[in-house]
Protein backbone atom coordinates (compact mmCIF):
# COMPACT_ATOMS: atom_id res chain seq x y z
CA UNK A 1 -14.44 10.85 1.73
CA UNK A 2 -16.42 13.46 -0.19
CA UNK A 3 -13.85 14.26 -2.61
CA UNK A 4 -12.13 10.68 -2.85
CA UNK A 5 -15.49 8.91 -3.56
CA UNK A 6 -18.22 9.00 -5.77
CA UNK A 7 -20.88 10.34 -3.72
CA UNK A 8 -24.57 8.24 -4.45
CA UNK A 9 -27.31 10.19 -2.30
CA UNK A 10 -27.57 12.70 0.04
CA UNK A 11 -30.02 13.51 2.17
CA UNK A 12 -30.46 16.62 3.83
CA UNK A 13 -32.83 17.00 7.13
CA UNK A 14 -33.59 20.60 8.68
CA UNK A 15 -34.26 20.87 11.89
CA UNK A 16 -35.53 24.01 14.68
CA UNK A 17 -35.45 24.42 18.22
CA UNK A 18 -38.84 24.61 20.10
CA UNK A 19 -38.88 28.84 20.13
CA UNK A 20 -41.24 29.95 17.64
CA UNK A 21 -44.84 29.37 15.52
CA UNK A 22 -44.55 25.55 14.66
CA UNK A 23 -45.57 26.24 11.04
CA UNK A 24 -42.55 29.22 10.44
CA UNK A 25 -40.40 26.47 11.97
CA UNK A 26 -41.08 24.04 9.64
CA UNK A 27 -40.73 26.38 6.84
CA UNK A 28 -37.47 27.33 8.74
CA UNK A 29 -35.91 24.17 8.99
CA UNK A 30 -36.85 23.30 4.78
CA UNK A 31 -34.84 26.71 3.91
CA UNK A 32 -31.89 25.52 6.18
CA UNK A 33 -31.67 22.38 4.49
CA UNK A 34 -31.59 24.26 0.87
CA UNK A 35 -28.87 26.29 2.20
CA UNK A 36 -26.86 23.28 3.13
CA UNK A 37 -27.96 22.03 -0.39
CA UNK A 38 -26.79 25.76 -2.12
CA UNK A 39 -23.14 25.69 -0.39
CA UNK A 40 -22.63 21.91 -1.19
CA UNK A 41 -23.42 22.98 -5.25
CA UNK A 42 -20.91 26.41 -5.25
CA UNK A 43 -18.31 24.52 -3.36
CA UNK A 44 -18.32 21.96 -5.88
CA UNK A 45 -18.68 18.75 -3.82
CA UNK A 46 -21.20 17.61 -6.19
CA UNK A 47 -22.12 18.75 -10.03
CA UNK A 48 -24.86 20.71 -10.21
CA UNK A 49 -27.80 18.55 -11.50
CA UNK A 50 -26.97 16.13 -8.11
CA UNK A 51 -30.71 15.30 -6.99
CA UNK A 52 -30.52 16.07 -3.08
CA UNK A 53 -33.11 14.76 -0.92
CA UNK A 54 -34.18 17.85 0.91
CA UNK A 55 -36.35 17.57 3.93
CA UNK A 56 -37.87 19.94 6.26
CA UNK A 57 -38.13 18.35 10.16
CA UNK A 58 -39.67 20.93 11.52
CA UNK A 59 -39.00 21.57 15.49
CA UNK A 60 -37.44 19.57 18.23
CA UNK A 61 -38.65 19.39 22.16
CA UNK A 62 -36.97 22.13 24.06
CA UNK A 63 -33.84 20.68 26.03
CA UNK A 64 -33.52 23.10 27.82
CA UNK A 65 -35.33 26.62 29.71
CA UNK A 66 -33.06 29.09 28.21
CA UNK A 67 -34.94 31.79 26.73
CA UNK A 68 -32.75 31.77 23.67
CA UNK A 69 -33.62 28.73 22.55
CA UNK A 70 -31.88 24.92 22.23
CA UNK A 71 -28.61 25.90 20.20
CA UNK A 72 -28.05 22.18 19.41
CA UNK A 73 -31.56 21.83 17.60
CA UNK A 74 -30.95 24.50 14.89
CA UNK A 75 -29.22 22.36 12.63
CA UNK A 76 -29.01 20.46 9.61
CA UNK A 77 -28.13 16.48 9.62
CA UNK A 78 -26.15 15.20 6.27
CA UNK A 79 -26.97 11.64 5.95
CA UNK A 80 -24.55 10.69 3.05
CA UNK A 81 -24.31 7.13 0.48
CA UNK A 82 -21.04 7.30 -1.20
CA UNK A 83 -18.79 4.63 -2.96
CA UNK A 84 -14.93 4.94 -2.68
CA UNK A 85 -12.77 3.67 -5.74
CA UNK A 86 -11.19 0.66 -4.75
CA UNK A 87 -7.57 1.17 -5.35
CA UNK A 88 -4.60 -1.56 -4.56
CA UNK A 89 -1.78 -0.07 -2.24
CA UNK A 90 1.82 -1.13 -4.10
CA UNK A 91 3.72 -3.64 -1.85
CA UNK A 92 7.10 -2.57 -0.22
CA UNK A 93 8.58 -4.85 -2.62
CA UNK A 94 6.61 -3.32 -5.54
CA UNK A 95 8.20 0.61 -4.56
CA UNK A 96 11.12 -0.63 -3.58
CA UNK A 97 11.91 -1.60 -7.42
CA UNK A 98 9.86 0.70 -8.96
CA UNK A 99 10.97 3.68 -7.15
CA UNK A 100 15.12 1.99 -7.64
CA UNK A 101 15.35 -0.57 -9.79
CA UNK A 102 16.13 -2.79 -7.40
CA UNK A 103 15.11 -4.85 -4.31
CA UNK A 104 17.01 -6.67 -1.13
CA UNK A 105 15.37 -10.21 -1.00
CA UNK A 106 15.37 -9.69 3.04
CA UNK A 107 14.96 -13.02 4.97
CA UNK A 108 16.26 -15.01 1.96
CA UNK A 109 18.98 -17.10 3.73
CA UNK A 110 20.87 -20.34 3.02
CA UNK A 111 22.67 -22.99 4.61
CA UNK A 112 26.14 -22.01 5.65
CA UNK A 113 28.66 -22.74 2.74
CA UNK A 114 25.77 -24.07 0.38
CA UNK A 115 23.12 -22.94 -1.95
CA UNK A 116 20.01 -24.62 -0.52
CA UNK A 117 17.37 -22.23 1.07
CA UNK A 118 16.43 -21.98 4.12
CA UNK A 119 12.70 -22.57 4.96
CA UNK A 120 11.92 -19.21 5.96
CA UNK A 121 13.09 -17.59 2.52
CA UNK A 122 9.69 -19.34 1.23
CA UNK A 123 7.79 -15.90 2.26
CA UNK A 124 9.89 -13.17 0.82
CA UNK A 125 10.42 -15.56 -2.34
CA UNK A 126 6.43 -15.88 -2.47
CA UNK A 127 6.59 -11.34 -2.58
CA UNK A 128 8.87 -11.50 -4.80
CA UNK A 129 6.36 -14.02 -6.94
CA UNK A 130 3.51 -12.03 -6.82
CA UNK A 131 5.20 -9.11 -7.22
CA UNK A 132 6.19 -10.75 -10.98
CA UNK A 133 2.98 -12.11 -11.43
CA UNK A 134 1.30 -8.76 -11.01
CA UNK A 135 4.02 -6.89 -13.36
CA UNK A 136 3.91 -9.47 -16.29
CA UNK A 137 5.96 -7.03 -18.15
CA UNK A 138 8.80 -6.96 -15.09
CA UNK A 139 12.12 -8.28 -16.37
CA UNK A 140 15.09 -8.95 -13.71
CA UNK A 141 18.48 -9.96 -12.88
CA UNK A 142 18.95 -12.45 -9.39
CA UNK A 143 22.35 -11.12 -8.16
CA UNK A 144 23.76 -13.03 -5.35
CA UNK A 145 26.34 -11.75 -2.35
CA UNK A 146 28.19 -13.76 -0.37
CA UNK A 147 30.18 -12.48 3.02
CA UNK A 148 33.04 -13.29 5.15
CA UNK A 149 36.06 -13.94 2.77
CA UNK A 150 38.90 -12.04 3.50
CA UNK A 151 40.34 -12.58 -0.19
CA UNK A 152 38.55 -10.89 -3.18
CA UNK A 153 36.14 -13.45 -5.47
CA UNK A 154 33.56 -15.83 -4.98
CA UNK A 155 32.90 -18.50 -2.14
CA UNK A 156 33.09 -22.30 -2.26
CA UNK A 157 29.95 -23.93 -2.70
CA UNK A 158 30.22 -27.08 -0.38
CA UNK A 159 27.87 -29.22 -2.50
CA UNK A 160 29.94 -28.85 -5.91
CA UNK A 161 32.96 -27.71 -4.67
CA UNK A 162 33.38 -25.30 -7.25
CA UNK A 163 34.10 -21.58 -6.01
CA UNK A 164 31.00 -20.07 -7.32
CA UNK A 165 28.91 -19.57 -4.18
CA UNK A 166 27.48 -16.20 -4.91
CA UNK A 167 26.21 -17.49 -8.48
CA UNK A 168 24.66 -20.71 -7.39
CA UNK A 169 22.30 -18.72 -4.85
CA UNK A 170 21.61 -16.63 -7.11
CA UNK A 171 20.32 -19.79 -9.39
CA UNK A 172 18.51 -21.26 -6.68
CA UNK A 173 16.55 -18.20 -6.55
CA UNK A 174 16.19 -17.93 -10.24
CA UNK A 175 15.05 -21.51 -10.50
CA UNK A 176 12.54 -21.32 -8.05
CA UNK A 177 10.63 -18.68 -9.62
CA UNK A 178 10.72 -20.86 -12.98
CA UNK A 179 9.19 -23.89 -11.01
CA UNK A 180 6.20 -21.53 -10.06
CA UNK A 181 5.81 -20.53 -13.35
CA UNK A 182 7.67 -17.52 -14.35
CA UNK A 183 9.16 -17.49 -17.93
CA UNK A 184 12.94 -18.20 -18.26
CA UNK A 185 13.03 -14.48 -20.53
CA UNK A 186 12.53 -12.96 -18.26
CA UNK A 187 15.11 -13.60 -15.44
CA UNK A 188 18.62 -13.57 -15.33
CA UNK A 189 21.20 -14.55 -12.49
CA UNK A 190 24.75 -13.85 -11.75
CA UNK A 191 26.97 -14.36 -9.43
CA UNK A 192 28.75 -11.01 -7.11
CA UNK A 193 31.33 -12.80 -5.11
CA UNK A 194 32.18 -10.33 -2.54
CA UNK A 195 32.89 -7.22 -4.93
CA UNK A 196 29.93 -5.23 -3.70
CA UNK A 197 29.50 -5.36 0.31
CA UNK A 198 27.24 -3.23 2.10
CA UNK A 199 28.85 -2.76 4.84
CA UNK A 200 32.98 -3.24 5.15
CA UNK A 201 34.87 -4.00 7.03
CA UNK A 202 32.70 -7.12 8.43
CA UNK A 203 33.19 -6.61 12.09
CA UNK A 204 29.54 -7.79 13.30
CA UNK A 205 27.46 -10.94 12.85
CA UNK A 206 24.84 -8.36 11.33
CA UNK A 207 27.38 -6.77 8.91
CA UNK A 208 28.01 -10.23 7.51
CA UNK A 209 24.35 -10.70 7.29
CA UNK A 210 23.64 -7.64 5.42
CA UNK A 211 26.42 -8.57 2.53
CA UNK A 212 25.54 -12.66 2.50
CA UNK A 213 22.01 -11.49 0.31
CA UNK A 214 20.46 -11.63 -2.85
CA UNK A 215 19.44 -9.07 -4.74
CA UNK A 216 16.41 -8.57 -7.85
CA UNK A 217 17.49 -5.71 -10.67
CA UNK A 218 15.46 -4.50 -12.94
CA UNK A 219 16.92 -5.19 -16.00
CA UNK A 220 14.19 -4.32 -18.43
């Protein structure tokens, strides 16, 4: 906290055990402070003009009988004001394509055999949103992936009936994002067919889930 804030105040309190002439301990417990004070300045947790408040407590009731004194009253108490830069931690989505160009729109899902969106792809397509908002300069490419063909291409899209599955999710995405007010330049969309699965052969009902996706790429 010291050295990731911006420290405001601190104030410094000396204190004694009970052994001792109560005026030495209160001169006591002022030099302890100023030692905390000294080794605060030549470790270089604050510049050297910082104005401590330094204060001398003077002793404490004995706890204890021991002839040695209270070991827990000789000390000094930091009482510290500091403010901590506020800084934004990047989204998952936000690394994900600034760390590889790129980004799995997980839990975007459509109808079987048709381009429309399921209601649950509303949240990761709201990310994805924000994630353009905040990175006005953030150009991409909607790439969509369809699964389960056993022939190389594209699907059949049961609402036109034209074999361009792959492409028309893609637009679905790519249109929704222009609805909430991103800028045509700076998407793209295209369709993948089946040319790029992640995981092949489909044997699984999660292998066909993990190719059937769209995908953002940074494209500028």
């Amino acid at each position: 906290a010291w050295l990731n804030g911006t420290i405001k105040h601190i104030r410094l309190v000396g204190y004694t055990d009970c052994q001792g002439d109560e005026a030495y301990n209160l001169r006591l417990s002022l030099h302890r402070a100023q030692t905390i004070a000294n080794a605060f300045l030549q470790l270089g947790v604050v510049d050297a003009d910082f104005p401590f408040e330094i204060v001398g407590a003077g002793e404490l009731p004995c706890i204890t009988k021991d002839p040695s004194g209270d070991a827990e009253n000789r000390r000094v108490d930091l009482i510290m004001t500091y403010e901590v830069e506020a800084k934004e931690t990047p989204d998952e989505m936000t690394q994900q394509i600034e760390e590889r160009g790129r980004v799995e729109l997980t839990g975007v899902n459509f109808q079987p055999g048709r381009h429309l969106l399921l209601p649950s792809s509303i949240e990761p397509l709201d990310q994805l949103l924000k994630t353009m908002r905040t990175h006005p300069q953030l150009k991409i490419e909607l790439q969509g992936h369809i699964c389960c063909q056993p022939y190389p291409g594209d699907g059949q899209d049961n609402d036109t009936g034209l074999s361009n599955l792959s492409e028309a999710r893609a637009k679905t995405v790519y249109e929704y994002l222009i609805q909430q007010g991103i800028g045509a330049d700076r998407l793209k969309y295209r369709g993948m067919g089946n040319y790029f699965p992640k995981v092949s052969p489909e044997v699984t009902e999660a292998d066909r889930i993990a190719n059937r996706r769209v995908e953002a790429v940074v494209w500028e």
